[in-house]
N, C-alpha and C. Protein backbone atom coordinates (compact mmCIF):
# COMPACT_ATOMS: atom_id res chain seq x y z
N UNK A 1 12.93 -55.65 11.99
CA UNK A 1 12.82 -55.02 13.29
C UNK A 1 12.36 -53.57 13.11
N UNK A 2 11.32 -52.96 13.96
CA UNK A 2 10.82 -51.60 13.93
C UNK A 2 11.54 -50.49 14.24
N UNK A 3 11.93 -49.42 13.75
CA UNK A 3 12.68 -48.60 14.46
C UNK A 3 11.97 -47.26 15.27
N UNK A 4 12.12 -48.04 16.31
CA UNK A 4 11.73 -47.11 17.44
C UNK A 4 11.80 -45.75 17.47
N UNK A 5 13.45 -44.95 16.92
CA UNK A 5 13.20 -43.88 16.49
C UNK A 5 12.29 -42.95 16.29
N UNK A 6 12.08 -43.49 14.72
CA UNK A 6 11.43 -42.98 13.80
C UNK A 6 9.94 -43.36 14.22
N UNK A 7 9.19 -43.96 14.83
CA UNK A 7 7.97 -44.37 15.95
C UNK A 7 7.85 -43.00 16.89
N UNK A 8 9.11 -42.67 17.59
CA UNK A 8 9.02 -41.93 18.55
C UNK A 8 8.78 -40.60 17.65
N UNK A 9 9.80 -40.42 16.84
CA UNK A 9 9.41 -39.40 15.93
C UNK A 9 7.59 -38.78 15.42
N UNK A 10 7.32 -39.90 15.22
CA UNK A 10 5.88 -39.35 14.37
C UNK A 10 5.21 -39.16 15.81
N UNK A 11 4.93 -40.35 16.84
CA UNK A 11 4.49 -40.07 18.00
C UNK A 11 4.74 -38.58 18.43
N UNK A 12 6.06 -37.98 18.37
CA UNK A 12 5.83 -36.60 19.22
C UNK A 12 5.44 -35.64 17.80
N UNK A 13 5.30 -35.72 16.92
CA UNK A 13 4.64 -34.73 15.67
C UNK A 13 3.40 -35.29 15.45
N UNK A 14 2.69 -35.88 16.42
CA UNK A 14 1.53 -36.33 16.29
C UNK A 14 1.06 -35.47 17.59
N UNK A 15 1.60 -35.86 18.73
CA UNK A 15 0.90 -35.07 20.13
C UNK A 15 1.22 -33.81 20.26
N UNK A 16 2.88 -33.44 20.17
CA UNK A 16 3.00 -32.48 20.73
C UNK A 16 2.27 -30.82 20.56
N UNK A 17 1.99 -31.22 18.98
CA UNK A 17 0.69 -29.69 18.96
C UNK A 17 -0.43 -30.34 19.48
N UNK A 18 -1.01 -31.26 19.85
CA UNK A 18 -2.40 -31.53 20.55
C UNK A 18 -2.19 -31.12 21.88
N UNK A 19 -1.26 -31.75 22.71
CA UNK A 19 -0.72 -31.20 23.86
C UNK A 19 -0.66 -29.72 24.16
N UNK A 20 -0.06 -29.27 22.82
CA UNK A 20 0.55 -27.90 23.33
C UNK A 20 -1.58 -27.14 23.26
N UNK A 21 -2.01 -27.44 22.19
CA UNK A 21 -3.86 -27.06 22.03
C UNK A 21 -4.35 -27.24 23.53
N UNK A 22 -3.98 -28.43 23.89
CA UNK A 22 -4.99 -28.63 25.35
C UNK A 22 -4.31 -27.34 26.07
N UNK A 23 -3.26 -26.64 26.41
CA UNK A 23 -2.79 -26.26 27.56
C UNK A 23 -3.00 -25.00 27.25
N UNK A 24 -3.67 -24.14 25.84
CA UNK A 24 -3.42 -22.95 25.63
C UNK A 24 -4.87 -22.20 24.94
N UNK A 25 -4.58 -21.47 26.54
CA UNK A 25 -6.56 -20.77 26.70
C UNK A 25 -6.65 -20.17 25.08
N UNK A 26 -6.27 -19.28 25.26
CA UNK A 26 -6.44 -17.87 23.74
C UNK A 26 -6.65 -19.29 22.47
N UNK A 27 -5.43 -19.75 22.32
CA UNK A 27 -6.18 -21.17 20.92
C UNK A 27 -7.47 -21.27 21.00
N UNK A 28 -7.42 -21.87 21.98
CA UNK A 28 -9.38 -22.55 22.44
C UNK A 28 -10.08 -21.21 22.56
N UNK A 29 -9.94 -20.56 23.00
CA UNK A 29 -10.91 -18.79 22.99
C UNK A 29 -10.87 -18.68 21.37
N UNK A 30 -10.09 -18.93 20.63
CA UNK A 30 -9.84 -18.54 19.33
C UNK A 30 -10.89 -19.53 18.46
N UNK A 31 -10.98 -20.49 18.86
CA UNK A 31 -11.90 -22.00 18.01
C UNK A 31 -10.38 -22.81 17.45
N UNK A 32 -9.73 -22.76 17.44
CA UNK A 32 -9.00 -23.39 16.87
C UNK A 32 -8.88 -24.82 16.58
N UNK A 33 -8.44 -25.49 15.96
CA UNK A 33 -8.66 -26.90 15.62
C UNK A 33 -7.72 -27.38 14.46
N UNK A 34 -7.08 -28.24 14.87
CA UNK A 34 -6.05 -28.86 14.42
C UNK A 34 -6.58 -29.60 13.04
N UNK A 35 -6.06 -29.36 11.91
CA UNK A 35 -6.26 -30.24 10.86
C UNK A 35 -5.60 -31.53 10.50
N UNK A 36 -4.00 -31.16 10.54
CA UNK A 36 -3.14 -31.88 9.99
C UNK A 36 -1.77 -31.78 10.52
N UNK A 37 -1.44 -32.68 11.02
CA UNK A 37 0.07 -32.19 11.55
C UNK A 37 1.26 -33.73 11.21
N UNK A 38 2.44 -32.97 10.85
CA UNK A 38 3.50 -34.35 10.59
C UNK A 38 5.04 -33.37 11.05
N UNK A 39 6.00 -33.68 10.89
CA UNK A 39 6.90 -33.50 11.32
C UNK A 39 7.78 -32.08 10.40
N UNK A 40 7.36 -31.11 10.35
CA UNK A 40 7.86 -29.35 10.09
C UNK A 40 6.76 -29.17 9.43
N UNK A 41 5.70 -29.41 9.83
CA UNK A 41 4.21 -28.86 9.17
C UNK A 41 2.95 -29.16 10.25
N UNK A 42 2.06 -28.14 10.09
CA UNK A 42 0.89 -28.35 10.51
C UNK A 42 -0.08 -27.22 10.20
N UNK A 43 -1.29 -27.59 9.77
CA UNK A 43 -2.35 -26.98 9.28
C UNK A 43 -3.88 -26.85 10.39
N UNK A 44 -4.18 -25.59 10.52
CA UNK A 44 -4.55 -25.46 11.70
C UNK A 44 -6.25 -24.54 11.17
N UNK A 45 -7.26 -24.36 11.95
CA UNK A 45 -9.00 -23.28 11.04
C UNK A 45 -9.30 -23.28 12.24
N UNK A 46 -10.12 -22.14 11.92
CA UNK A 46 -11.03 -21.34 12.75
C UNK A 46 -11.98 -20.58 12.10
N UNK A 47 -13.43 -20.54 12.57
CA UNK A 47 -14.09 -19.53 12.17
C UNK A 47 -13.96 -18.38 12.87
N UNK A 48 -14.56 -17.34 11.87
CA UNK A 48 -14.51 -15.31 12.39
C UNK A 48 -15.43 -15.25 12.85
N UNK A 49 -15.66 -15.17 14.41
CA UNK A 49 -16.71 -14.57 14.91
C UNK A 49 -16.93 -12.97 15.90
N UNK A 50 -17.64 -12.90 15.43
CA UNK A 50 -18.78 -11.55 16.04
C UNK A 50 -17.50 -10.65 16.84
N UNK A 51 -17.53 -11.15 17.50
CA UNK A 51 -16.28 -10.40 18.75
C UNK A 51 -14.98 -10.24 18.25
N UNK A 52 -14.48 -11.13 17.12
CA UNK A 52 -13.30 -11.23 16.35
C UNK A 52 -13.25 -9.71 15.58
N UNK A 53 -14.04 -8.93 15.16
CA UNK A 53 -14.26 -7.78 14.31
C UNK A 53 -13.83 -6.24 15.09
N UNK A 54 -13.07 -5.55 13.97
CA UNK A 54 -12.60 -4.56 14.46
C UNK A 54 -13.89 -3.46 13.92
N UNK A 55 -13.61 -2.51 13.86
CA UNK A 55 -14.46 -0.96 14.71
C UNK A 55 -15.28 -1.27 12.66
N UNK A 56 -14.29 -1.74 11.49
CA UNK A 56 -14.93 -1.57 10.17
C UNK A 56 -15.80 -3.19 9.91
N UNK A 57 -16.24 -3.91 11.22
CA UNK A 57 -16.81 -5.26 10.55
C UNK A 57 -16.08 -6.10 9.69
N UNK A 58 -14.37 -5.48 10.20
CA UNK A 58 -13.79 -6.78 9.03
C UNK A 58 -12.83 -7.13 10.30
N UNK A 59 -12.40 -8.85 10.39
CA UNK A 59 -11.57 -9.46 11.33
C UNK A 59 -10.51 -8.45 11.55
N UNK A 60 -9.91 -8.89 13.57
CA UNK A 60 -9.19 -7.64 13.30
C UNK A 60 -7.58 -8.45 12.97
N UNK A 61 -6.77 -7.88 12.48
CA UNK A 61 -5.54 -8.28 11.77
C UNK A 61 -4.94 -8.78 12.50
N UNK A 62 -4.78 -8.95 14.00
CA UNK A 62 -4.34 -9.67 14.91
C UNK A 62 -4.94 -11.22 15.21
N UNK A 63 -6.30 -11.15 14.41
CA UNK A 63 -6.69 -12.98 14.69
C UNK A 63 -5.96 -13.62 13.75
N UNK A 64 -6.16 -13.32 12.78
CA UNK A 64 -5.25 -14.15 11.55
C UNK A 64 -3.89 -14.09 11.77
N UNK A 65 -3.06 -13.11 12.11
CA UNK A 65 -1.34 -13.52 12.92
C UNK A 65 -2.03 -14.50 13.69
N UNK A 66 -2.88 -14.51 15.19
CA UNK A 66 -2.59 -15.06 16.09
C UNK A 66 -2.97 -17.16 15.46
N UNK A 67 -3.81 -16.71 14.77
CA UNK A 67 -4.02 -18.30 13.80
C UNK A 67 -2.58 -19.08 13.16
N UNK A 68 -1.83 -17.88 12.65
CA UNK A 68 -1.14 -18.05 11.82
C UNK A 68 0.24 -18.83 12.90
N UNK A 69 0.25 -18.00 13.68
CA UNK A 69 1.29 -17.50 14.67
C UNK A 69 1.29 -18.96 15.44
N UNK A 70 -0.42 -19.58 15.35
CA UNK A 70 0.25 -20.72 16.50
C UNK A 70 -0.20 -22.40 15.54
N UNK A 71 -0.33 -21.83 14.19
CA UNK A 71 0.30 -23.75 13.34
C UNK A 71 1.93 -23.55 13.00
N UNK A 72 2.20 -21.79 13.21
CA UNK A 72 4.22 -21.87 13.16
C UNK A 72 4.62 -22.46 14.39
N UNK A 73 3.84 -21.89 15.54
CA UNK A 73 4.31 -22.78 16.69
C UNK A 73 4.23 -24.23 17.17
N UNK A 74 3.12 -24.71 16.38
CA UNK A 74 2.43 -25.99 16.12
C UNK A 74 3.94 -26.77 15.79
N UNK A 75 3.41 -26.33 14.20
CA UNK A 75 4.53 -26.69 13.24
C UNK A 75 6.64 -27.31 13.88
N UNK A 76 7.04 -26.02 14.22
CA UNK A 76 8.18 -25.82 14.95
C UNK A 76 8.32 -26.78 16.17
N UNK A 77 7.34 -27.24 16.91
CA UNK A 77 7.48 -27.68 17.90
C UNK A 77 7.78 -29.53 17.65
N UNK A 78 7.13 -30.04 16.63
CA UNK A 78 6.77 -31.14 16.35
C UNK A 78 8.49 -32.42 16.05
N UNK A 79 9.50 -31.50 16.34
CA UNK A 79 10.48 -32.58 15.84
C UNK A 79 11.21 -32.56 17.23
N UNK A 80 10.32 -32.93 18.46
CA UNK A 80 10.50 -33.36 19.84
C UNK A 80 11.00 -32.23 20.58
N UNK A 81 11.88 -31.19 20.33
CA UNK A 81 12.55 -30.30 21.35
C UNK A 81 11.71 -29.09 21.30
N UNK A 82 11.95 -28.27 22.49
CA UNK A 82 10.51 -27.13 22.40
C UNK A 82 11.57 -26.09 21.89
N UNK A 83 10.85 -24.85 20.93
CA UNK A 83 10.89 -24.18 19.84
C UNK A 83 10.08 -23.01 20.17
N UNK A 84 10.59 -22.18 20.24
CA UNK A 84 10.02 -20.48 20.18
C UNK A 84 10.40 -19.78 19.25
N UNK A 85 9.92 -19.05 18.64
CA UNK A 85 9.76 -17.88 17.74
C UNK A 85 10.86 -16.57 18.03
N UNK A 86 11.65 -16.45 17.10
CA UNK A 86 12.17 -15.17 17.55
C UNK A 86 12.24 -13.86 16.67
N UNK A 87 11.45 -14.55 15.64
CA UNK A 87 11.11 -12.99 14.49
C UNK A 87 10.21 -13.85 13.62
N UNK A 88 8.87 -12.93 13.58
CA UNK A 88 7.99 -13.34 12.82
C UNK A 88 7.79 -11.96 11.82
N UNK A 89 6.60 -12.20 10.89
CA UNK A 89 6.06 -10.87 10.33
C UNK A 89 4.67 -11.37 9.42
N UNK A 90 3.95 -10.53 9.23
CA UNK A 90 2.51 -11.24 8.27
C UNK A 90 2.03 -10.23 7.16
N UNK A 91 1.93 -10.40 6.14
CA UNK A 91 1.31 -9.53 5.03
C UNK A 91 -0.25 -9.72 4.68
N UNK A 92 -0.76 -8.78 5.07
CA UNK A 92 -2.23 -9.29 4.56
C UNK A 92 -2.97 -8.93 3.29
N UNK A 93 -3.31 -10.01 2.74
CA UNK A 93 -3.87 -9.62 1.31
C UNK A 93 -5.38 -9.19 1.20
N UNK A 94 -6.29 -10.44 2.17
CA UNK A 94 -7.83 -9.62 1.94
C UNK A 94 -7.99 -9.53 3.31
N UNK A 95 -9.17 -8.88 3.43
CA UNK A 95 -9.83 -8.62 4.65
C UNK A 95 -11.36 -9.85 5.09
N UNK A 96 -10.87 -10.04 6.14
CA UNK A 96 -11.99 -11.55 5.94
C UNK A 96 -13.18 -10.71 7.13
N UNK A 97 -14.37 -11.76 6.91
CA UNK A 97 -15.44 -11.05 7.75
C UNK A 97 -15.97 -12.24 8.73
N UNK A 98 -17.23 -11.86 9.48
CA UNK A 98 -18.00 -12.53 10.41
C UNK A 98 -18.49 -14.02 9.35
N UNK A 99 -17.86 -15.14 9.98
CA UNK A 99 -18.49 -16.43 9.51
C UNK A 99 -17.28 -16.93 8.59
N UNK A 100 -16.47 -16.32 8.43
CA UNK A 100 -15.14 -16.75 7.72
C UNK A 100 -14.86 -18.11 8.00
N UNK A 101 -14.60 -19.34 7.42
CA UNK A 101 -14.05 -20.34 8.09
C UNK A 101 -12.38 -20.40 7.37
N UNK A 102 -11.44 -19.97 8.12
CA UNK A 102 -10.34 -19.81 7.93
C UNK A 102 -8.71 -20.87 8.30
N UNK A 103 -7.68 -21.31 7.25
CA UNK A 103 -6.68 -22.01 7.77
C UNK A 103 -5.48 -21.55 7.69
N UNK A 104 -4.97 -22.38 8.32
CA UNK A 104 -3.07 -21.76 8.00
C UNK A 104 -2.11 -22.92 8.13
N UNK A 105 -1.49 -23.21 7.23
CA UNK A 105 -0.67 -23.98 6.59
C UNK A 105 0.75 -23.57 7.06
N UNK A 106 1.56 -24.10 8.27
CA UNK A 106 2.38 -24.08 8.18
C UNK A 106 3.59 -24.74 8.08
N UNK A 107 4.35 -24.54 7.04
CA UNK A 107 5.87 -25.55 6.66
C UNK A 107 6.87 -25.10 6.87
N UNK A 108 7.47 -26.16 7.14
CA UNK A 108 9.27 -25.47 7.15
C UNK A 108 9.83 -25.71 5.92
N UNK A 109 10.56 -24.43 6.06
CA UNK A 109 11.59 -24.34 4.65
C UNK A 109 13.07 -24.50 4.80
N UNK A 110 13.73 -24.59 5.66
CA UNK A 110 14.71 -25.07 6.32
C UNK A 110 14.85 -25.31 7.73
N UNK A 111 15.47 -26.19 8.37
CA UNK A 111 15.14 -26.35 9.82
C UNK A 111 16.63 -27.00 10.35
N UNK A 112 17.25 -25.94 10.28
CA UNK A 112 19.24 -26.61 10.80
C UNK A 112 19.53 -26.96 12.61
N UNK A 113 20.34 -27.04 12.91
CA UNK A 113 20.31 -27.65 14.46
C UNK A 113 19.57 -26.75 15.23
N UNK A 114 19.23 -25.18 15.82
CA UNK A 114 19.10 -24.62 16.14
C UNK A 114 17.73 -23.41 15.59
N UNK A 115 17.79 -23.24 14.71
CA UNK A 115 17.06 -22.42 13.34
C UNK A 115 16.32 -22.70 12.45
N UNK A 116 15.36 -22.91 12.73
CA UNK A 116 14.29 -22.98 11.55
C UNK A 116 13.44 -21.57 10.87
N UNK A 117 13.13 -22.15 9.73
CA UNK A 117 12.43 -20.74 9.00
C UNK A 117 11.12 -21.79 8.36
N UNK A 118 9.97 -20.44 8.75
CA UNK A 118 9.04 -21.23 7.89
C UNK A 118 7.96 -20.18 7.21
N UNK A 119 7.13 -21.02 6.57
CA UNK A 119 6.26 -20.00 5.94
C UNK A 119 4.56 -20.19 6.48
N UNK A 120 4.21 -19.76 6.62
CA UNK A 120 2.66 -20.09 6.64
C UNK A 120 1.30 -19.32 5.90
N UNK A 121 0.52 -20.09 5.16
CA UNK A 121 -0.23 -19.55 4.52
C UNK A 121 -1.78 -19.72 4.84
N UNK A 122 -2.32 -18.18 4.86
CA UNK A 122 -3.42 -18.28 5.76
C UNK A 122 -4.31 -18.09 4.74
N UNK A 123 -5.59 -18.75 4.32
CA UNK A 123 -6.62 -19.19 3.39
C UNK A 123 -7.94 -18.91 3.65
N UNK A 124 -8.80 -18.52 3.17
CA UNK A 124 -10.57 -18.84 3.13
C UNK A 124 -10.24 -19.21 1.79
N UNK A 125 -11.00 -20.32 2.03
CA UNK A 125 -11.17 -21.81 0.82
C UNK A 125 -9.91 -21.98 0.63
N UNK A 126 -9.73 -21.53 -1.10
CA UNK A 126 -8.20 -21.76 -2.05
C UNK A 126 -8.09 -20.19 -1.71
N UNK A 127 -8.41 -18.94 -1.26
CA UNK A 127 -8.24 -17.56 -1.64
C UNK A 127 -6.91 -17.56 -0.40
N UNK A 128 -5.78 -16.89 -0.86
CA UNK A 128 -4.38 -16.73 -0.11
C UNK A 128 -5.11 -14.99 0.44
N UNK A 129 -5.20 -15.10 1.92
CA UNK A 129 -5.75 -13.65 3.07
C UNK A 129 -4.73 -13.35 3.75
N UNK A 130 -3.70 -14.35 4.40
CA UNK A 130 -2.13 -13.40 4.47
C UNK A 130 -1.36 -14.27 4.20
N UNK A 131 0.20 -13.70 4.20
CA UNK A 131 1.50 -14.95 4.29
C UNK A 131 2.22 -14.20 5.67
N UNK A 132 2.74 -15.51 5.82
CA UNK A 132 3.76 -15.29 7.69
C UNK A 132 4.62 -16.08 7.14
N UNK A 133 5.79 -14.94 7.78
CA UNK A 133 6.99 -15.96 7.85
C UNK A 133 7.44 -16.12 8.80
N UNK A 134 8.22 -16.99 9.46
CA UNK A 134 8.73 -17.05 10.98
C UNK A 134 9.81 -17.66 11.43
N UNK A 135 10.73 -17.33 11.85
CA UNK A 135 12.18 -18.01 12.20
C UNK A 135 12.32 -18.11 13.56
N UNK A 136 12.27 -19.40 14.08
CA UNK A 136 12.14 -20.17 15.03
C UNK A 136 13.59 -20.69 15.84
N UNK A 137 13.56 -20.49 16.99
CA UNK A 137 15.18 -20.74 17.82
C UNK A 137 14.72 -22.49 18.48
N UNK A 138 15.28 -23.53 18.03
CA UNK A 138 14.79 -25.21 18.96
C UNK A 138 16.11 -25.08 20.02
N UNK A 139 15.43 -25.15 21.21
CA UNK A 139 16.28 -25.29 22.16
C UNK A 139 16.78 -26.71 22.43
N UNK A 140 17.16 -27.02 23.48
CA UNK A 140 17.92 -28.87 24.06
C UNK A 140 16.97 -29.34 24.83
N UNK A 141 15.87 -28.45 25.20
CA UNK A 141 14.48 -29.38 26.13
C UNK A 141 13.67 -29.79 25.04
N UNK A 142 13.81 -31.15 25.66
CA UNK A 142 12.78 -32.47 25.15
C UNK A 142 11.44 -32.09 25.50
N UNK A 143 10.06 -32.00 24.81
CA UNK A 143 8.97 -32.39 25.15
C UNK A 143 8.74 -33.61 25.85
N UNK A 144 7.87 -33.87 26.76
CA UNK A 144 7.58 -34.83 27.65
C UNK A 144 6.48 -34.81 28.02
């Protein structure tokens, strides 16, 4: 016999970051595009374009959080109950430019009734361009 559960399970870590993509302008203003998603992970790219660039021609440090910022929200959301952020932070290692095609990898590293913590790692190719970490509050509302 199938267990429905665990069905329902992958079903909502399958939609609920597609869902949450359709409903959220700035993602789509951003290019964003879903790579990979399963249940306390999801991996998320975008290319750097033209308008993305601050005053020195290098991305401005706020696209890569905001990349970063929404495969943690991706990520967090995916084990059915909705999940907000309540302390994040990002370190940036390089400076990326116009035509960048860029991802972010985000996992959980613990995820207890209430509290999750995760990491996310933001990439051109294999090259590590920032790390985010983010600790996440799951509330008692069900996605639907």
């Amino acid at each position: 016999m199938e267990d429905n559960s665990k069905t329902q399970k992958l079903q909502n870590s399958q939609t609920i970051p597609r869902h949450m993509l359709e409903n959220d302008a700035f993602s789509q203003w951003l290019g964003i595009e879903i790579v990979a998603v399963q249940e306390g992970y999801c991996k998320v790219q975008m290319q750097i374009r033209k308008e993305m660039l601050n005053s020195m021609k290098k991305a401005h440090g706020g696209i890569t959080y905001s990349l970063a910022d929404t495969a943690f929200g991706f990520a967090c959301n995916t084990y059915g109950k909705k999940a907000v952020s309540i302390e994040t932070s990002i370190n940036h290692v390089e400076a990326l430019e116009e035509g960048d095609i860029i991802t972010a990898e985000s996992d959980v590293k613990s995820q207890k009734n209430k509290l999750g913590f995760y990491i996310v790692e933001v990439k051109k190719q294999e090259q590590l361009v920032a790390l985010f970490k983010g600790v996440t509050y799951r509330t008692s509302v069900d996605w639907k």
